[in-house]
C-alpha atoms as a PDB file:
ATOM      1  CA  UNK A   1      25.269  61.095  40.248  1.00  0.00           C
ATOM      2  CA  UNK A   2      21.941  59.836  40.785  1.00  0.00           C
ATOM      3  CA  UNK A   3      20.643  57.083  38.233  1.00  0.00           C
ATOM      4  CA  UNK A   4      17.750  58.428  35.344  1.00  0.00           C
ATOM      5  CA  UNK A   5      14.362  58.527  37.490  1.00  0.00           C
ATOM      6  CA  UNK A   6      11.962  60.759  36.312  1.00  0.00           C
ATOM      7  CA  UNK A   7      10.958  63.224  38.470  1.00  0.00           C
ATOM      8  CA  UNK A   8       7.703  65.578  38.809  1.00  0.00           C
ATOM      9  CA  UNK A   9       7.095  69.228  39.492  1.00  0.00           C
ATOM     10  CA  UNK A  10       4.175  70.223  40.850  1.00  0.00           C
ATOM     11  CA  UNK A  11       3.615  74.099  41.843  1.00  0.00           C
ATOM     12  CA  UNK A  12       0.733  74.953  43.813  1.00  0.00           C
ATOM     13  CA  UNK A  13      -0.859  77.488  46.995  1.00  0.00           C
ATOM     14  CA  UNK A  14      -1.099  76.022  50.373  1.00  0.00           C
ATOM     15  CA  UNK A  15      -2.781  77.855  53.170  1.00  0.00           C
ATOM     16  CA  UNK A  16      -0.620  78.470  55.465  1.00  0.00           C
ATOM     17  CA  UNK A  17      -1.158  80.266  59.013  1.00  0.00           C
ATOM     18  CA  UNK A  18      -1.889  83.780  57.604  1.00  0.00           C
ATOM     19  CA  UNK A  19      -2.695  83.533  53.725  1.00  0.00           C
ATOM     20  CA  UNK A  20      -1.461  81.318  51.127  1.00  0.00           C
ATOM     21  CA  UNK A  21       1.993  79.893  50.777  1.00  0.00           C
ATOM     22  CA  UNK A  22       3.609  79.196  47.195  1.00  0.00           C
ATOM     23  CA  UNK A  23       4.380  75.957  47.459  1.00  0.00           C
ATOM     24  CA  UNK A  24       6.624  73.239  45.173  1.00  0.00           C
ATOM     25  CA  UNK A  25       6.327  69.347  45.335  1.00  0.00           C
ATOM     26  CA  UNK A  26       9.252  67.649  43.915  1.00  0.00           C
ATOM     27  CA  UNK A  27       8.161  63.855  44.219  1.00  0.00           C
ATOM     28  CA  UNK A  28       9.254  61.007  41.517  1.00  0.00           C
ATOM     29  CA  UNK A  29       6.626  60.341  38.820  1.00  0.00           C
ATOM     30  CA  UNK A  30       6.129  56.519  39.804  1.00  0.00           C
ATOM     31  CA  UNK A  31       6.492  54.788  42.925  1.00  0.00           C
ATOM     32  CA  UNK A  32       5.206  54.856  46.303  1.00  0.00           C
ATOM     33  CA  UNK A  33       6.930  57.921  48.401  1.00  0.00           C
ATOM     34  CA  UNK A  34       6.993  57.042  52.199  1.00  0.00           C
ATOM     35  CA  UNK A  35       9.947  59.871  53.202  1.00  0.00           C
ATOM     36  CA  UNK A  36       8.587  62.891  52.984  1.00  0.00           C
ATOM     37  CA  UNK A  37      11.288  65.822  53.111  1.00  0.00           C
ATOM     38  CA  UNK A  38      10.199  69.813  54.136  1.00  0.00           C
ATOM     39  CA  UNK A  39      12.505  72.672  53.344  1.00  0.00           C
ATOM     40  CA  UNK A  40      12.365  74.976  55.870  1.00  0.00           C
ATOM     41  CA  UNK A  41      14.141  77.858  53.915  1.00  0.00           C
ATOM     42  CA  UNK A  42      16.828  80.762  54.526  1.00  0.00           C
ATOM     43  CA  UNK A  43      16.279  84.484  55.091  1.00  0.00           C
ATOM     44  CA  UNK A  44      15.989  87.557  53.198  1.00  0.00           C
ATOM     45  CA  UNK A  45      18.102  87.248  50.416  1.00  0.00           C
ATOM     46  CA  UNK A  46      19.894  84.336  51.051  1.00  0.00           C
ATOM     47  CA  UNK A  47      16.006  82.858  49.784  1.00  0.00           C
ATOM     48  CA  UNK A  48      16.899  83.936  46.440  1.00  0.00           C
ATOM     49  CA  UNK A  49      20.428  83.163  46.158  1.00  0.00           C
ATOM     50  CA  UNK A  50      20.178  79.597  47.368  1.00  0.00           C
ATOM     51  CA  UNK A  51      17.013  78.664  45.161  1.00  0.00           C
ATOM     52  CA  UNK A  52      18.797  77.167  42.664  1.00  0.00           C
ATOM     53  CA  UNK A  53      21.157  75.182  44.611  1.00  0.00           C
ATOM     54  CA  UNK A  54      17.755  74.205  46.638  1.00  0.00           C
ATOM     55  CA  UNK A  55      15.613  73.151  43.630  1.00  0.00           C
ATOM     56  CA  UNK A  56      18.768  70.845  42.012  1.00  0.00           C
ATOM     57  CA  UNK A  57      19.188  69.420  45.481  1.00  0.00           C
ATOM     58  CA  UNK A  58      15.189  68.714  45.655  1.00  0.00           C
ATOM     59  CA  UNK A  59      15.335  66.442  42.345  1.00  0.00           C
ATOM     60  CA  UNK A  60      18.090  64.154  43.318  1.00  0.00           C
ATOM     61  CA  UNK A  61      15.998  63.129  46.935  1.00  0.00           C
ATOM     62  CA  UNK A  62      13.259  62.675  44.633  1.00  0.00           C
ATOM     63  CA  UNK A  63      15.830  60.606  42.654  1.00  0.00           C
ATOM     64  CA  UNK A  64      15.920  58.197  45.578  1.00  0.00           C
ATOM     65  CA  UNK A  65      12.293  57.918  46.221  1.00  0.00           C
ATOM     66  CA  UNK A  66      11.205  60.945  48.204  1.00  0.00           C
ATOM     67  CA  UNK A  67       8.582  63.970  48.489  1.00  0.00           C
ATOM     68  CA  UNK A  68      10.105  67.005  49.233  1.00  0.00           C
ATOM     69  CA  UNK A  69       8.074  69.964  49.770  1.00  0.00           C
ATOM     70  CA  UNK A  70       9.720  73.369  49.269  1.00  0.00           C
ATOM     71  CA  UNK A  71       7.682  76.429  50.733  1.00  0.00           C
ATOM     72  CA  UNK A  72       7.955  80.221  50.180  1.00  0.00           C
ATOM     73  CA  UNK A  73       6.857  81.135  53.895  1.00  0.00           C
ATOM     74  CA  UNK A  74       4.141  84.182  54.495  1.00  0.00           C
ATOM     75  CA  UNK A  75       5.378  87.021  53.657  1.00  0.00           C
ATOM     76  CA  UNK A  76       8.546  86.169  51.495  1.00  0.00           C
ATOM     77  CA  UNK A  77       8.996  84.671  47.677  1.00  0.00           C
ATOM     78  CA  UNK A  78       5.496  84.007  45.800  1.00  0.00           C
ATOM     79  CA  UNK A  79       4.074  83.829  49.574  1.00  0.00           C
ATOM     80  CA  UNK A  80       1.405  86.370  50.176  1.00  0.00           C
ATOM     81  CA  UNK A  81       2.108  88.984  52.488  1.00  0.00           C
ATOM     82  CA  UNK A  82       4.794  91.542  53.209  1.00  0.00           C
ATOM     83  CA  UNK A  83       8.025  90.574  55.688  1.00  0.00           C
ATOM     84  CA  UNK A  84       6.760  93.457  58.236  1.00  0.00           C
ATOM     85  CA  UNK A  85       3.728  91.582  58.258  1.00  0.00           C
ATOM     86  CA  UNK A  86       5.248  87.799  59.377  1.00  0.00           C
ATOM     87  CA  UNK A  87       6.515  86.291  62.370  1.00  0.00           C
ATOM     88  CA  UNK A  88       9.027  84.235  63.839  1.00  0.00           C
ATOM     89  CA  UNK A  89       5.764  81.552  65.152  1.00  0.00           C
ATOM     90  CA  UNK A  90       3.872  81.899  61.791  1.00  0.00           C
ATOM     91  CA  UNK A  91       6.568  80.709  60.157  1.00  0.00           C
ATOM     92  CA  UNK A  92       6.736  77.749  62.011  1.00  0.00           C
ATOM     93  CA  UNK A  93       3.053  77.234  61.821  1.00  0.00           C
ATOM     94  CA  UNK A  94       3.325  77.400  57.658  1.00  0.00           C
ATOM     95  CA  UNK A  95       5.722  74.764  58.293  1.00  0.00           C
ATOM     96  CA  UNK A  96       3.920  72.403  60.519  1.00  0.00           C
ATOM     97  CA  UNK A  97       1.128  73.123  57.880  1.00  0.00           C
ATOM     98  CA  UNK A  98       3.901  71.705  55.305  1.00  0.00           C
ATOM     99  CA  UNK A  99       4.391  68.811  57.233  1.00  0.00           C
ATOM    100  CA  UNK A 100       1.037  67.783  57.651  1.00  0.00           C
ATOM    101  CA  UNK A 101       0.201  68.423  53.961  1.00  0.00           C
ATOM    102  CA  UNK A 102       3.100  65.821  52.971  1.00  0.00           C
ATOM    103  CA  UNK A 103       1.526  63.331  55.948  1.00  0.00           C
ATOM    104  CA  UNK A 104      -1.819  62.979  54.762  1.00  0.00           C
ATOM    105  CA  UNK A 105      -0.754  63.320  50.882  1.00  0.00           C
ATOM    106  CA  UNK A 106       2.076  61.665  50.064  1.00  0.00           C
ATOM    107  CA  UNK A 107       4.606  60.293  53.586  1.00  0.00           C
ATOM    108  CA  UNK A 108       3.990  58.245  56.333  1.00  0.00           C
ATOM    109  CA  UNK A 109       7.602  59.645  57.416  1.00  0.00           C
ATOM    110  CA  UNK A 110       9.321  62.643  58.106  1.00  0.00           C
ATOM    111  CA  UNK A 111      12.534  64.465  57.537  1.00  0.00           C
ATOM    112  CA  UNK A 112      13.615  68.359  58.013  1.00  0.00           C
ATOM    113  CA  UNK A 113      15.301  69.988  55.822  1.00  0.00           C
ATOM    114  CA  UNK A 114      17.043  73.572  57.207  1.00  0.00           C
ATOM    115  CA  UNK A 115      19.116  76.076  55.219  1.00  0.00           C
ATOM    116  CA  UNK A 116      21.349  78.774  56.892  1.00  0.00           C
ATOM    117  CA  UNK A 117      18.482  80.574  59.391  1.00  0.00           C
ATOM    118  CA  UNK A 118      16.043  77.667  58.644  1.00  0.00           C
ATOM    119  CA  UNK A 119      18.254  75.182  60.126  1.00  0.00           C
ATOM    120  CA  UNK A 120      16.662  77.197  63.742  1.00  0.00           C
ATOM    121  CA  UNK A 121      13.267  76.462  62.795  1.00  0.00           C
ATOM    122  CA  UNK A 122      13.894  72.986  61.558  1.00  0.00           C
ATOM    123  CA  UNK A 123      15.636  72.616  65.175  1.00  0.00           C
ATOM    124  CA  UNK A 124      12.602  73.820  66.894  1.00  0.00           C
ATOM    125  CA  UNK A 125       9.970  71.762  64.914  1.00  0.00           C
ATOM    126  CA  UNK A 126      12.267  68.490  65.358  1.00  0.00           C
ATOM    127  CA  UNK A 127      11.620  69.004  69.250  1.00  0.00           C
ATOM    128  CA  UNK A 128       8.018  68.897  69.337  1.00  0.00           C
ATOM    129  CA  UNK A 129       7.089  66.688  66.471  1.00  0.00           C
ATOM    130  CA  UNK A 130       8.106  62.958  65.394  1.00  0.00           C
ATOM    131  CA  UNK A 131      10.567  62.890  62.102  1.00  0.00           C
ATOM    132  CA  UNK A 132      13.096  61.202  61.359  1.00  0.00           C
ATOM    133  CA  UNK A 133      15.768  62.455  59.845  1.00  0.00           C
ATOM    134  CA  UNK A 134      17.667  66.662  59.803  1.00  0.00           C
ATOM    135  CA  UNK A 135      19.681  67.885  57.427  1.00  0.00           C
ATOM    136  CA  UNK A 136      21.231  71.091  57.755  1.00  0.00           C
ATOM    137  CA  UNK A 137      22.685  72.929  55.177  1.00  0.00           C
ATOM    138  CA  UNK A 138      25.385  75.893  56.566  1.00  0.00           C
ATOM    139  CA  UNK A 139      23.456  76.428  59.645  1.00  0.00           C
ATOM    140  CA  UNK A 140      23.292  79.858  61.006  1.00  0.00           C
ATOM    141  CA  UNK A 141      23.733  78.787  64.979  1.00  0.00           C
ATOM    142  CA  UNK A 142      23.790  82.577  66.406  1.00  0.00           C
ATOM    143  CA  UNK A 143      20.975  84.357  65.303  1.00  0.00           C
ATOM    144  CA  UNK A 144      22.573  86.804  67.111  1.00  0.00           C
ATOM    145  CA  UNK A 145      25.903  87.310  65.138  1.00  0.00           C
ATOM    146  CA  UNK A 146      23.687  86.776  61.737  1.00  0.00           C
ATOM    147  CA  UNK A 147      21.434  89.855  62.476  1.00  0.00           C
ATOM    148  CA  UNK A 148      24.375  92.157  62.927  1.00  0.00           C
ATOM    149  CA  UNK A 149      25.902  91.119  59.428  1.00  0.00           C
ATOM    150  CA  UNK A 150      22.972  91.540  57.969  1.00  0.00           C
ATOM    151  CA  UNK A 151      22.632  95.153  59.518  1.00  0.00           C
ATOM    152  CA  UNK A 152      26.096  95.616  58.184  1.00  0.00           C
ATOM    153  CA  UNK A 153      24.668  95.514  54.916  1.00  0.00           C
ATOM    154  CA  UNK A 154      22.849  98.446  55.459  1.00  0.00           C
ATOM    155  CA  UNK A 155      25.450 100.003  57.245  1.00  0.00           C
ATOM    156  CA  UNK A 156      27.759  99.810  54.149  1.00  0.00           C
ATOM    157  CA  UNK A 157      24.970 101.088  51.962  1.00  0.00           C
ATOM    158  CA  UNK A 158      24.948 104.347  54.202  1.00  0.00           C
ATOM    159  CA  UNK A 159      28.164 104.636  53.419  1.00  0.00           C
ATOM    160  CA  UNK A 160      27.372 105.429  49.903  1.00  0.00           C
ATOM    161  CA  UNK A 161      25.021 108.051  50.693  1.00  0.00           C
ATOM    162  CA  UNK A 162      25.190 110.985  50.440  1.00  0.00           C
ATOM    163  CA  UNK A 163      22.962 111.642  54.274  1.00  0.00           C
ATOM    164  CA  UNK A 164      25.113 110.173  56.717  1.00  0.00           C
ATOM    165  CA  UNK A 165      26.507 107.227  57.892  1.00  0.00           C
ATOM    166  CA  UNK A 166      24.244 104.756  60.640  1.00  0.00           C
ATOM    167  CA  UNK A 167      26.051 101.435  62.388  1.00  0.00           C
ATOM    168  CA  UNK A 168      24.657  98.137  63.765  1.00  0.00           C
ATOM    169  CA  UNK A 169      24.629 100.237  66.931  1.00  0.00           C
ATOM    170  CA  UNK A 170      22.031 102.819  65.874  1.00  0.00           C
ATOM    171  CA  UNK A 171      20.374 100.199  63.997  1.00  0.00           C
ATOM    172  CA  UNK A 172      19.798  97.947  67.050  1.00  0.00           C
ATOM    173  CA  UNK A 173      18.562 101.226  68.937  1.00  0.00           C
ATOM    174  CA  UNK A 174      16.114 101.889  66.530  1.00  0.00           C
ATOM    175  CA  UNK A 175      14.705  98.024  66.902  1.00  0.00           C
ATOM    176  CA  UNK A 176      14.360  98.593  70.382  1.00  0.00           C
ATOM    177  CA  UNK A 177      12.917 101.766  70.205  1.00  0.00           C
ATOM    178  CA  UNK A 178      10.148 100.068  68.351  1.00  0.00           C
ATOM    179  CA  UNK A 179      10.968 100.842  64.878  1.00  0.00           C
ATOM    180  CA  UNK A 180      11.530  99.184  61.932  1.00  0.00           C
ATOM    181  CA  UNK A 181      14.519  99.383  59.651  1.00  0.00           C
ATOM    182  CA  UNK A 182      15.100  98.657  56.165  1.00  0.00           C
ATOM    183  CA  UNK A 183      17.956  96.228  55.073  1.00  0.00           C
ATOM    184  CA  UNK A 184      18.439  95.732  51.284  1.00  0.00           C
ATOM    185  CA  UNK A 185      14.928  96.345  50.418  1.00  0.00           C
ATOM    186  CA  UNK A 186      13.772  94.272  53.344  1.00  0.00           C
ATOM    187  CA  UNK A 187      11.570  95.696  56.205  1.00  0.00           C
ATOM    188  CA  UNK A 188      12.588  93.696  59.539  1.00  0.00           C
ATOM    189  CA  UNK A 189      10.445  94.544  62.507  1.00  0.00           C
ATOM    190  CA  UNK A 190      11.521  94.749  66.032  1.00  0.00           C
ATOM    191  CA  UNK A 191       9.877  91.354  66.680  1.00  0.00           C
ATOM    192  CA  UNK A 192      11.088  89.561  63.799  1.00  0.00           C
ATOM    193  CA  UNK A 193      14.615  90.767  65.038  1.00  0.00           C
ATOM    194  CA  UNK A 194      14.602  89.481  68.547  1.00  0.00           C
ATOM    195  CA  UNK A 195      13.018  86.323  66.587  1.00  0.00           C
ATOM    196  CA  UNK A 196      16.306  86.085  65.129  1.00  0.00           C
ATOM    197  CA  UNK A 197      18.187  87.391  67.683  1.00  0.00           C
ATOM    198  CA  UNK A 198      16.882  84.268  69.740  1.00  0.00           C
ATOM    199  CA  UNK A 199      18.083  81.848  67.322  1.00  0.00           C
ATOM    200  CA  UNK A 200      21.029  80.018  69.848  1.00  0.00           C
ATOM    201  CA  UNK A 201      21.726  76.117  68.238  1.00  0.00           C
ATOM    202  CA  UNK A 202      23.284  75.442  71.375  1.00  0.00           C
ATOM    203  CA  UNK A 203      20.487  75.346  73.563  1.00  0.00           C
ATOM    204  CA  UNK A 204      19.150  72.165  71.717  1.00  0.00           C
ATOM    205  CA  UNK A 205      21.872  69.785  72.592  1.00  0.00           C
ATOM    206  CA  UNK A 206      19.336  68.012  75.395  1.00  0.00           C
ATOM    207  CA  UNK A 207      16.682  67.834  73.116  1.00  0.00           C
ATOM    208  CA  UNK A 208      15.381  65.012  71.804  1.00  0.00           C
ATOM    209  CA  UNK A 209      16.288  65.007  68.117  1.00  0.00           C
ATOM    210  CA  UNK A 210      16.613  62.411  65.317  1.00  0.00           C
ATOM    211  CA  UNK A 211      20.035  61.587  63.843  1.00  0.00           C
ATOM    212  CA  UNK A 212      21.404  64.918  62.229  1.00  0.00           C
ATOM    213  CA  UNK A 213      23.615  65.293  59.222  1.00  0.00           C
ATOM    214  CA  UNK A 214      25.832  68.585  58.862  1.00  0.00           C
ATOM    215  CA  UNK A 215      26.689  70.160  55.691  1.00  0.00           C
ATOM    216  CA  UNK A 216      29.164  72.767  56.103  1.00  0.00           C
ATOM    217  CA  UNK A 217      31.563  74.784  53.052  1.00  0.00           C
ATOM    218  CA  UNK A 218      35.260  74.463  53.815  1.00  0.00           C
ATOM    219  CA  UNK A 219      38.069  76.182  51.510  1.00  0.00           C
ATOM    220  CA  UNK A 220      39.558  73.005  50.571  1.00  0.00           C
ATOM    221  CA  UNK A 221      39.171  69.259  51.343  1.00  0.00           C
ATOM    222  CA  UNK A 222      41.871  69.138  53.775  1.00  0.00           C
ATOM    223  CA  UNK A 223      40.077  72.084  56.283  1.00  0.00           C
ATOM    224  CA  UNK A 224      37.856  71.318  58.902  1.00  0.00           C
ATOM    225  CA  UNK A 225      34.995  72.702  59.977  1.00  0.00           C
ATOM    226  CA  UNK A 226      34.866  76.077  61.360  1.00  0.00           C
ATOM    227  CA  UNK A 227      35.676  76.228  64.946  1.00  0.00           C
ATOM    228  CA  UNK A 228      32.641  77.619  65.871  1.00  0.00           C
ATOM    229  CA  UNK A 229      31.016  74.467  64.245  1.00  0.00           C
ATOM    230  CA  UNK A 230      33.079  72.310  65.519  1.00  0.00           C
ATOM    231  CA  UNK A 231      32.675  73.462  68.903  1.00  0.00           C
ATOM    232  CA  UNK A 232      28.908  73.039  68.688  1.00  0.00           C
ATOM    233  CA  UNK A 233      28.869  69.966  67.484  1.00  0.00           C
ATOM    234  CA  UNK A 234      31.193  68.469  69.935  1.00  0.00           C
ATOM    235  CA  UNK A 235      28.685  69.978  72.741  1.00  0.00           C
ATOM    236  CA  UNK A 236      25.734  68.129  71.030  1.00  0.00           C
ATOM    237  CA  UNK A 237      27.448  64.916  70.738  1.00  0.00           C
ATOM    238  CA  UNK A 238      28.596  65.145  74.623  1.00  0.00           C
ATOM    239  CA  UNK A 239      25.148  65.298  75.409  1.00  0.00           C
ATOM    240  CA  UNK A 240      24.175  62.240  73.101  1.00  0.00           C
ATOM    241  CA  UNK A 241      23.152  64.039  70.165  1.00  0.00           C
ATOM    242  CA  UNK A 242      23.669  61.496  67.209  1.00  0.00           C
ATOM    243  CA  UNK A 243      25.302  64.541  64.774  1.00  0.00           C
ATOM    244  CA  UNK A 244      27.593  63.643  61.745  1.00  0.00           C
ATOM    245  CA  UNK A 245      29.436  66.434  59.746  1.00  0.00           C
ATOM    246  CA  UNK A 246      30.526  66.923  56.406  1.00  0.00           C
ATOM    247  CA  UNK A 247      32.335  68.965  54.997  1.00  0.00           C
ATOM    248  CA  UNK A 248      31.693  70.367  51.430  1.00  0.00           C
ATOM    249  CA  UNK A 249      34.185  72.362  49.132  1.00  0.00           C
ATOM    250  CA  UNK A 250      32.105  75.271  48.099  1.00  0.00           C
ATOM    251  CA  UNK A 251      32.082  78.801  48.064  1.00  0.00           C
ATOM    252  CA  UNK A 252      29.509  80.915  49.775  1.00  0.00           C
ATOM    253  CA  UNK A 253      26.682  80.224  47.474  1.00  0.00           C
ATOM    254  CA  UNK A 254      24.751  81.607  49.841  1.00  0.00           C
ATOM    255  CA  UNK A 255      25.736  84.965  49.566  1.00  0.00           C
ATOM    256  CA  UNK A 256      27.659  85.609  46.526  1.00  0.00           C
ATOM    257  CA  UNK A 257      26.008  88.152  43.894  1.00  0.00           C
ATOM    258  CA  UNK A 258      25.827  85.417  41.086  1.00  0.00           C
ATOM    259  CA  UNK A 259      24.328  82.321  41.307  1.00  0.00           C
ATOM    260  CA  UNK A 260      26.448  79.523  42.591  1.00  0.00           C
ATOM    261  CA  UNK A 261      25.685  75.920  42.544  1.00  0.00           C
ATOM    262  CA  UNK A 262      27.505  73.725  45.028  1.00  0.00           C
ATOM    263  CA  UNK A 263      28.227  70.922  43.369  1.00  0.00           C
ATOM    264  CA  UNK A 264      29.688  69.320  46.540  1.00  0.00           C
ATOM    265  CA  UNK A 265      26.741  70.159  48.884  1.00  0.00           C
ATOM    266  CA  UNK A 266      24.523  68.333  46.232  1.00  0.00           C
ATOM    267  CA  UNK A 267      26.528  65.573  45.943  1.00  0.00           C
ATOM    268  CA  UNK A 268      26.794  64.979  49.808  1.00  0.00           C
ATOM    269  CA  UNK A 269      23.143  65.539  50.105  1.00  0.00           C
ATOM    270  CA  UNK A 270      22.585  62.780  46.884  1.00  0.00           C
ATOM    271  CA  UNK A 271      24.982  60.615  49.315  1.00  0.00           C
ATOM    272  CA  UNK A 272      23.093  61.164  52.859  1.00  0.00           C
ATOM    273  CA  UNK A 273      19.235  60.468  51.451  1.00  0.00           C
ATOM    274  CA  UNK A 274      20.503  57.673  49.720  1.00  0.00           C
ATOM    275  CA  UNK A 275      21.679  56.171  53.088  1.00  0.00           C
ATOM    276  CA  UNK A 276      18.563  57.226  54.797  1.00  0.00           C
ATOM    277  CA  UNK A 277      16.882  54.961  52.224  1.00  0.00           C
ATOM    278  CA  UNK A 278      19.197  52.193  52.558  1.00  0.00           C
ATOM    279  CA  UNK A 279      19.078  52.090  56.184  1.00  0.00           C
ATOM    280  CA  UNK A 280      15.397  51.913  55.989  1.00  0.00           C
ATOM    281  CA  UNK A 281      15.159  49.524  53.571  1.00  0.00           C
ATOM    282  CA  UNK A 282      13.780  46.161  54.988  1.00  0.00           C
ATOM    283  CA  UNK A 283      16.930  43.289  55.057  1.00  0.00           C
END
C-alpha cells in the first residue's frame, strides 16, 4: 500500500471538442506534479462499472506524486451530449484537449492511461503525440469481436420479449443500412460502430510508442495471459515494442452487475507508477 499522502479532488467542466466535458483532477495536495496521467476511459457501460476501480486507482498515482486527469468524454457520464451525437475523432480531440489542459496546468510530462476500449484511443494518441509512459488496463484489441458481444446483449434481451427475437446478424444489417440500434439503453450509430469496429491493436506494433505496461485478469496466479494477449504482445515485442505484462487475479470487474474492486489491478498499478517515478528520479 501506498504511504499516507494527502491527496486532492478537484471536479470541474472542461471544453472539450463539442461542449463541455465533466472532468476530475486527482493531484496530491503539496508538491510539485511533473507526470501528468490522462484516463482515456471504457465504453458504454463498462464507464460505470469500472468507475470505482478507476477513481481508487487515480489516488494511489497521486500517492506517488502525479496529476491524473479523469474525463467523462462528450456524450457519455456528466459529459454533455447524447452517445448518437459523439464520435470516434471527437473523442480523441476531448482527449488531446485533456492532455493539453494537464501540460499547461499542472505536467511538463505525459502518460496514457487506457481502459478496455480506451486502451485504442490511448494507442492512437501515443502515435502522434510525445508521452511517456501507457498503461493499459484489460485492453479490448478487436474492436471487432467487442462490438458483437456487446450486440449480444441486446440480442439476449430480445429474447425476453415478447416481439421476436433479432441476432448480431440483423443487428449489423441494420448499422449498415444506416440505422441506429439500441443496446442496453445505449444508442450506437452506424459511425460510431465502424469506429469500433476499426479498433485492431495489432496494427500498432511499428509505431513509435513509449514503454507500455499490460494489466490483464487471469483466474489464478499460476495462468497466463490469454492467448490472444499473448499472441499480441509477442508481435509487438518482435517488432521492438518495449511491452511488459502483468498479470492480475481479478474477476471481470468490468462487467459484472455489482461493483467489483480489483484489488490486484490497483496494487500492480500502485507498483508500475511507482517505478515510473523511480526511474525518473535524478541518481
Amino acid at each position: 500500500m501506498s504511504t499516507a499522502v494527502a491527496v486532492s479532488l478537484s471536479p470541474f467542466f472542461l471544453d472539450g471538442s463539442n461542449g463541455r466535458l465533466f472532468a476530475l483532477e486527482v493531484a496530491p495536495e503539496r508538491g510539485d506534479v511533473e507526470l501528468g496521467i490522462l484516463l482515456c476511459p471504457p465504453f458504454a457501460e463498462e464507464l460505470n462499472r469500472t468507475r470505482r476501480a478507476v477513481q481508487l486507482a487515480a489516488r494511489r498515482m497521486a500517492a506517488q506524486g502525479c496529476s491524473v486527469l479523469l474525463l467523462d468524454l462528450y456524450g457519455t457520464g456528466d459529459s454533455e451530449g447524447e452517445l448518437a451525437q459523439a464520435s470516434w475523432a471527437g473523442w480523441r480531440a476531448d482527449l488531446e484537449a485533456g492532455a493539453e489542459w494537464l501540460s499547461a496546468r499542472r505536467a511538463s510530462r505525459l502518460a496514457l492511461w487506457g481502459v478496455r476500449l480506451g486502451a485504442g484511443l490511448a494507442l492512437e494518441i501515443a502515435a502522434t503525440r510525445s508521452c511517456e509512459h501507457l498503461l493499459l488496463w484489460q485492453p479490448v484489441a478487436n474492436g471487432a469481436l467487442f462490438l458483437n458481444q456487446f450486440l449480444r446483449l441486446r440480442v439476449a434481451a430480445d429474447m425476453l420479449a415478447a416481439d421476436g427475437v433479432s441476432s448480431v446478424e440483423a443487428l449489423r444489417a441494420e448499422l449498415t443500412s444506416g440505422a441506429s440500434v439500441e443496446i442496453a439503453g445505449y444508442a450506437i450509430t452506424p459511425a460510431m460502430a465502424a469506429a469500433i469496429d476499426a479498433v485492431d491493436l495489432g496494427r500498432f506494433a511499428n509505431a513509435q510508442l513509449p514503454a507500455v505496461d499490460w494489466i490483464e485478469s487471469v483466474a489464478a496466479a499460476e495462468r497466463p495471459l490469454s492467448v490472444a494477449s499473448r499472441n499480441l504482445i509477442d508481435r509487438w515485442q518482435g517488432a521492438g515494442q518495449q511491452v511488459q505484462p502483468h498479470a492480475a487475479v481479478a474477476q471481470q470487474f468490468w462487467g459484472t452487475p455489482e461493483i467489483v474492486v480489483p484489488q490486484s489491478f490497483l496494487d500492480e498499478t500502485e507498483a508500475i507508477v511507482r517505478g515510473w517515478s523511480r526511474a525518473e528520479s535524478p541518481a
